[in-house]
N, C-alpha and C. Protein backbone atom coordinates (compact mmCIF):
# COMPACT_ATOMS: atom_id res chain seq x y z
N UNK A 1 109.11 168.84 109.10
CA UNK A 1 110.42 168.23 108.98
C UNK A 1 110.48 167.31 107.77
N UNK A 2 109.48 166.35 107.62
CA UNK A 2 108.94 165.84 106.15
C UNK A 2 109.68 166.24 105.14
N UNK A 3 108.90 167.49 105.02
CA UNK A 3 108.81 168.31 103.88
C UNK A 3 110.19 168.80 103.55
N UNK A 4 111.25 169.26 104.85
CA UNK A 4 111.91 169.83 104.34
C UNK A 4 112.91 169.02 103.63
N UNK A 5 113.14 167.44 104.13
CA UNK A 5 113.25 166.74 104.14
C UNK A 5 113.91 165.88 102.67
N UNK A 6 112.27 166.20 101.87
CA UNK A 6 112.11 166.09 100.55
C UNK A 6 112.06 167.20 99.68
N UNK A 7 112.53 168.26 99.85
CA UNK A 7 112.84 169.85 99.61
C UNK A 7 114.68 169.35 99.42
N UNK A 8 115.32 168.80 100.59
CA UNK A 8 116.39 168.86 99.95
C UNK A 8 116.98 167.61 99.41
N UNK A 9 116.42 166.55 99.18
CA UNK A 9 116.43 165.12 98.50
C UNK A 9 116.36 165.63 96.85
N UNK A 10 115.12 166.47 96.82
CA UNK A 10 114.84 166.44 95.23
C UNK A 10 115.92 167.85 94.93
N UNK A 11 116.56 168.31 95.95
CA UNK A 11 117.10 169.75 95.27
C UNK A 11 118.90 168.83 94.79
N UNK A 12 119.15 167.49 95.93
CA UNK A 12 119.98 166.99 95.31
C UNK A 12 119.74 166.49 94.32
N UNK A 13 118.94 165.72 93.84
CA UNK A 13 118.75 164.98 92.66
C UNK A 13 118.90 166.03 91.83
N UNK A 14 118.54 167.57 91.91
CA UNK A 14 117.93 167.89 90.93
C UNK A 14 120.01 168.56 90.31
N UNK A 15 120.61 168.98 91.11
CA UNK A 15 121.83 169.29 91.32
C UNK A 15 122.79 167.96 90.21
N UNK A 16 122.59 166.22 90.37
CA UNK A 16 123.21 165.69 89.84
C UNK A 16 122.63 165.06 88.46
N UNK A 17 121.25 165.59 88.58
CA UNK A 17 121.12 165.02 87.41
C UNK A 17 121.61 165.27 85.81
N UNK A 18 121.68 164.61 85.03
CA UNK A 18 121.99 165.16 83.28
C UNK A 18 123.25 165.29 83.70
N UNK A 19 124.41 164.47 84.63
CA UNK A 19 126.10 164.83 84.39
C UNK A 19 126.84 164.01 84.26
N UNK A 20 127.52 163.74 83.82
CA UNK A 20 128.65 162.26 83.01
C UNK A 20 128.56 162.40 81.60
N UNK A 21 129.46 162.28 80.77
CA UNK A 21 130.09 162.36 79.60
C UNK A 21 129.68 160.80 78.71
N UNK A 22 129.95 160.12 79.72
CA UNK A 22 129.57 158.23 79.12
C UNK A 22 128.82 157.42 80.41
N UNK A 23 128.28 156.45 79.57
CA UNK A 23 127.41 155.74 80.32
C UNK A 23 127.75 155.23 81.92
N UNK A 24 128.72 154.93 82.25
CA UNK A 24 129.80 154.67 83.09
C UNK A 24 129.61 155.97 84.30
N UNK A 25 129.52 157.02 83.69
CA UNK A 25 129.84 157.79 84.36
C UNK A 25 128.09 158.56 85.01
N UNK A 26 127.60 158.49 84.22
CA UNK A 26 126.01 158.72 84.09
C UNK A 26 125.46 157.55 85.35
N UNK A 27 126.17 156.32 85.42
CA UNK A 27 125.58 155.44 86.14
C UNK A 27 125.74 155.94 87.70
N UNK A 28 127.13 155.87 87.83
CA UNK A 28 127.83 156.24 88.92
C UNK A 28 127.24 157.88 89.47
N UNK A 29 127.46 158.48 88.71
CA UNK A 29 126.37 159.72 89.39
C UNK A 29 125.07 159.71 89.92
N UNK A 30 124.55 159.01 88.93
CA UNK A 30 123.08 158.74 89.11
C UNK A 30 122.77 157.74 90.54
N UNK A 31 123.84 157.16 90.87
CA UNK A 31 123.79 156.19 91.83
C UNK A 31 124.27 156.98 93.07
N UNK A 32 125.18 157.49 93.08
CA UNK A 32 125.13 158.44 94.31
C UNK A 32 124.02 159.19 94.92
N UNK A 33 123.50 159.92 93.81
CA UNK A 33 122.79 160.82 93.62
C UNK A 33 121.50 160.19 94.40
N UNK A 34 121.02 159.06 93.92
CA UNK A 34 120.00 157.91 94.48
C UNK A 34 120.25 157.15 95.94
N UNK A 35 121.78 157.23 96.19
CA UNK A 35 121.78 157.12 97.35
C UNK A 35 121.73 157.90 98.74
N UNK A 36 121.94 158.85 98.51
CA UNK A 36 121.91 159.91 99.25
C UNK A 36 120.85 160.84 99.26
N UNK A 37 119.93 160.55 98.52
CA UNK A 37 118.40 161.15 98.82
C UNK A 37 117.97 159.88 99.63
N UNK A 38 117.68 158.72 99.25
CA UNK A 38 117.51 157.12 100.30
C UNK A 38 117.77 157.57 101.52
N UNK A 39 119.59 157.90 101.89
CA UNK A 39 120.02 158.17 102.88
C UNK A 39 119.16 159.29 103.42
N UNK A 40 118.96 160.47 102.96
CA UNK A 40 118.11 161.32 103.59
C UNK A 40 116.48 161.15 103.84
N UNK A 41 116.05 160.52 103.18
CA UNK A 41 114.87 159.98 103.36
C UNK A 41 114.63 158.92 104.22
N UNK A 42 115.10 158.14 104.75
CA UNK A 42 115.60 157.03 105.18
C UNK A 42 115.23 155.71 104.85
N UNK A 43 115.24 155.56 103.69
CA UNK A 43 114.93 154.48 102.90
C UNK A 43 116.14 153.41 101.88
N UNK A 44 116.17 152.57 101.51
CA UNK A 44 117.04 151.77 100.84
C UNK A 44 118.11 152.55 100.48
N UNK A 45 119.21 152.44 101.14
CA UNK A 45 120.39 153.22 100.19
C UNK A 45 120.93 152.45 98.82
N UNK A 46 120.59 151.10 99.20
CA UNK A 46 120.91 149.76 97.98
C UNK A 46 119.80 150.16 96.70
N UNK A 47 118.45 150.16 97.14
CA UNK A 47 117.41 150.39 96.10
C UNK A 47 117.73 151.90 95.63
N UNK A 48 117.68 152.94 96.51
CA UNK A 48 118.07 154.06 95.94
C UNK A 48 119.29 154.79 94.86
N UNK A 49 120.29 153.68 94.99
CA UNK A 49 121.39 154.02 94.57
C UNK A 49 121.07 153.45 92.80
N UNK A 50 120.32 151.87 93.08
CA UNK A 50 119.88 151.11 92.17
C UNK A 50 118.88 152.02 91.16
N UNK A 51 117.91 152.50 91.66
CA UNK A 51 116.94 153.74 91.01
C UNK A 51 117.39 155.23 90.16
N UNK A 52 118.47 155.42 91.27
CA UNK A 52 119.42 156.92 90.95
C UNK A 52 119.84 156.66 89.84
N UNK A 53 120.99 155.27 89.32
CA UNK A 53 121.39 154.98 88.15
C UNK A 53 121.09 154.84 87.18
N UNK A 54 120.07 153.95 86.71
CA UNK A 54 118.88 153.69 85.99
C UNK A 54 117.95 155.41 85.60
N UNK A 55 117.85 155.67 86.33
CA UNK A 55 117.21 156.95 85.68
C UNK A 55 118.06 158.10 85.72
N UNK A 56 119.34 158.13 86.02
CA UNK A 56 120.14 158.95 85.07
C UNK A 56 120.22 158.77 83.82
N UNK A 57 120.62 157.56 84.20
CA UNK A 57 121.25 157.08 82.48
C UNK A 57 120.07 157.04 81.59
N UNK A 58 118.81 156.53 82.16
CA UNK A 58 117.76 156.42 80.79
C UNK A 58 117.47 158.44 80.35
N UNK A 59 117.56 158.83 81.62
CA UNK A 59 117.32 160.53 80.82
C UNK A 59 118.39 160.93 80.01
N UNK A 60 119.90 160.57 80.37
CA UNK A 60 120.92 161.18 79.73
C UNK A 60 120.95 160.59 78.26
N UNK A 61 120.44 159.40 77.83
CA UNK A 61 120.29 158.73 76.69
C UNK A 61 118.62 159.26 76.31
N UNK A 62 117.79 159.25 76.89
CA UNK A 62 116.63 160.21 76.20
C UNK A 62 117.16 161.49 75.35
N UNK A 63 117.55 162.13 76.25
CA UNK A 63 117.87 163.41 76.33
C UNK A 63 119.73 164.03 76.18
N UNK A 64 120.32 163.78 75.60
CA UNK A 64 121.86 163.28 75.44
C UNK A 64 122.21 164.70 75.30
N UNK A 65 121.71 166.20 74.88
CA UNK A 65 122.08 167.25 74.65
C UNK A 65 122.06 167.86 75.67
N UNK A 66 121.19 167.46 76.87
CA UNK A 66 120.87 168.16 77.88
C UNK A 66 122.12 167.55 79.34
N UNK A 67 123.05 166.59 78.68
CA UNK A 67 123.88 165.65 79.89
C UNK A 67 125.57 166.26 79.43
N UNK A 68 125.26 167.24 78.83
CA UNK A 68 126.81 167.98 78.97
C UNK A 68 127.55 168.70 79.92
């Protein structure tokens, strides 16, 4: 159950990551995105949402060709 658990946590993440046009929007995805794996995991939806954002946005600004 674990497993499947984190099978579909990372298949969301993997679904929102690299999407928003501007930073704003990169955040807010990324923060959902972080909350709702939390939520499925059952861990911080506050920290998760906090994590989700932050590493959208630092990949979509790494990586800016790949967030279209």
């Amino acid at each position: 159950m674990v497993y499947r658990k984190i099978l579909l946590a990372v298949a969301l993440m993997g679904s929102l990551a690299a999407c928003g046009q501007s930073f704003g929007e990169q955040a807010v995805i990324g923060a959902g995105g972080g909350a709702a794996t939390s939520a499925i995991l059952g861990g911080s939806v506050g920290t998760g949402a906090l994590v989700g954002a932050a590493a959208n946005v630092a990949y979509c600004q790494q990586y800016p060709s790949r967030c279209s």
